[in-house]
Protein backbone atom coordinates (compact mmCIF):
# COMPACT_ATOMS: atom_id res chain seq x y z
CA UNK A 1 54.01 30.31 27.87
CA UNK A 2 57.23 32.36 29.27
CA UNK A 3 57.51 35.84 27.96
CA UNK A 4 60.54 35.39 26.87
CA UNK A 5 60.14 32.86 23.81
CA UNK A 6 56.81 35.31 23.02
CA UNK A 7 58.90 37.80 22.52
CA UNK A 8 61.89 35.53 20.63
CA UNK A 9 59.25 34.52 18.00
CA UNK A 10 57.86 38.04 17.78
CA UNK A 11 61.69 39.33 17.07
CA UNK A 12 63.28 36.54 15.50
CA UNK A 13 61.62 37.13 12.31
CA UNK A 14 62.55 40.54 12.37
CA UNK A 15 66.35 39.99 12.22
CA UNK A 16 66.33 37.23 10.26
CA UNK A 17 64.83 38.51 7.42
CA UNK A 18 67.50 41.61 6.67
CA UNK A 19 69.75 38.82 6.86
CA UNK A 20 68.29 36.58 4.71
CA UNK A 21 67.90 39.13 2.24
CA UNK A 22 71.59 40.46 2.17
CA UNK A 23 72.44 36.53 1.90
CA UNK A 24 70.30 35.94 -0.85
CA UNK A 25 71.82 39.12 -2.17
CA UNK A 26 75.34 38.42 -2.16
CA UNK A 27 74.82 34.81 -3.39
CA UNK A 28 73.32 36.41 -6.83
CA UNK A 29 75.96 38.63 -7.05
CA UNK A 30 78.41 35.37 -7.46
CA UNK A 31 76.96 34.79 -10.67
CA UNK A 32 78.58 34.63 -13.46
CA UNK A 33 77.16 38.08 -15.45
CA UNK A 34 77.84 38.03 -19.57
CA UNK A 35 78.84 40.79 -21.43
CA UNK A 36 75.37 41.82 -22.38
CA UNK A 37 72.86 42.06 -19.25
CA UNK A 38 69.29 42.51 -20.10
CA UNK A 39 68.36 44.16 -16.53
CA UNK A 40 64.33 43.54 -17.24
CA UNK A 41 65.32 39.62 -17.78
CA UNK A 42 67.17 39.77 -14.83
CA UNK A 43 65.22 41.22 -12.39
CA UNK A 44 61.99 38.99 -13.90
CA UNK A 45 64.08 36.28 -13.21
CA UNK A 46 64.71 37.11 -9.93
CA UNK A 47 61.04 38.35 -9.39
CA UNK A 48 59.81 34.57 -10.25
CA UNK A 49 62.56 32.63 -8.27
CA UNK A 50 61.12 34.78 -5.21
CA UNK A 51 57.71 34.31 -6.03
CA UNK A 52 57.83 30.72 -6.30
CA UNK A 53 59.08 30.64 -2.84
CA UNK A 54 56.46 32.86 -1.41
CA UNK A 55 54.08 30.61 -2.79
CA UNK A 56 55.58 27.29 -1.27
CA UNK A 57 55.42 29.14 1.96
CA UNK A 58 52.17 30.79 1.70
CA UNK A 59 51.00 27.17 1.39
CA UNK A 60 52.99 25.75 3.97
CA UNK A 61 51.78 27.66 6.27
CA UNK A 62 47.86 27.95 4.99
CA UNK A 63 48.13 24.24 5.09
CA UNK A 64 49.30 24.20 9.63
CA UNK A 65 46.70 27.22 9.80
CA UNK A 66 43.99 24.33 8.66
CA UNK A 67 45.13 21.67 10.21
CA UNK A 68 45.41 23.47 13.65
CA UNK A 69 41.74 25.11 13.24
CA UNK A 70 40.35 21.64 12.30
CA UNK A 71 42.28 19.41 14.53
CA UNK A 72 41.08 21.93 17.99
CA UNK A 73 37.79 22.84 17.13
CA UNK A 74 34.88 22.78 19.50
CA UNK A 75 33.42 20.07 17.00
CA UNK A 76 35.73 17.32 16.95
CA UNK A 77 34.82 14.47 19.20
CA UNK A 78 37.82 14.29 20.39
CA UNK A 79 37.77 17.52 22.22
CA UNK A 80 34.64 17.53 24.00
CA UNK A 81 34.53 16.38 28.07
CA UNK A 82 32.05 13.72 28.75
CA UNK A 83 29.25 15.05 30.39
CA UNK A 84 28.80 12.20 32.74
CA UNK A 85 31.36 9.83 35.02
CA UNK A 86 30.13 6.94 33.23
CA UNK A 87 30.63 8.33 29.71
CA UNK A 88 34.38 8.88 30.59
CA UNK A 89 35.07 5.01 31.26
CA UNK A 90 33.53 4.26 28.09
């Protein structure tokens, strides 16, 4: 693979998650705030939203970590080279 997209998906991550997190930031701060703000609710609230999505993605990717172990392991059939010419016509 070219160096160059190695290092893109090594350093992609790495700028886009200040970002996301000063988006994410300034998109709670558009809420509407009452008089009274109960900081602990708040910031458990926030603390679950966050956590719900870590979990979705935790699985997401857990889920292609499986399916790419699985799917090129040395014991599916469908990797292995035949051993002689006349098992690869069949």
């Amino acid at each position: 693979m070219n160096q160059k997209y190695i290092l893109f998906a090594i350093f992609m991550p790495i700028l886009v998650v200040p970002l996301l997190s000063l988006v994410i930031q300034l998109a709670f701060g558009q809420e509407e705030v009452p008089e009274f703000l109960n900081r602990r609710v708040a910031v458990w609230q926030l603390f679950y939203k966050l956590m719900v999505s870590a979990f979705i993605v935790g699985a997401v990717v857990t889920g292609v970590i499986f399916y790419v172990c699985f799917r090129y392991s040395e014991n599916n059939k469908h990797n292995k080279f035949p051993a002689t010419k006349e098992d690869a016509k069949h």
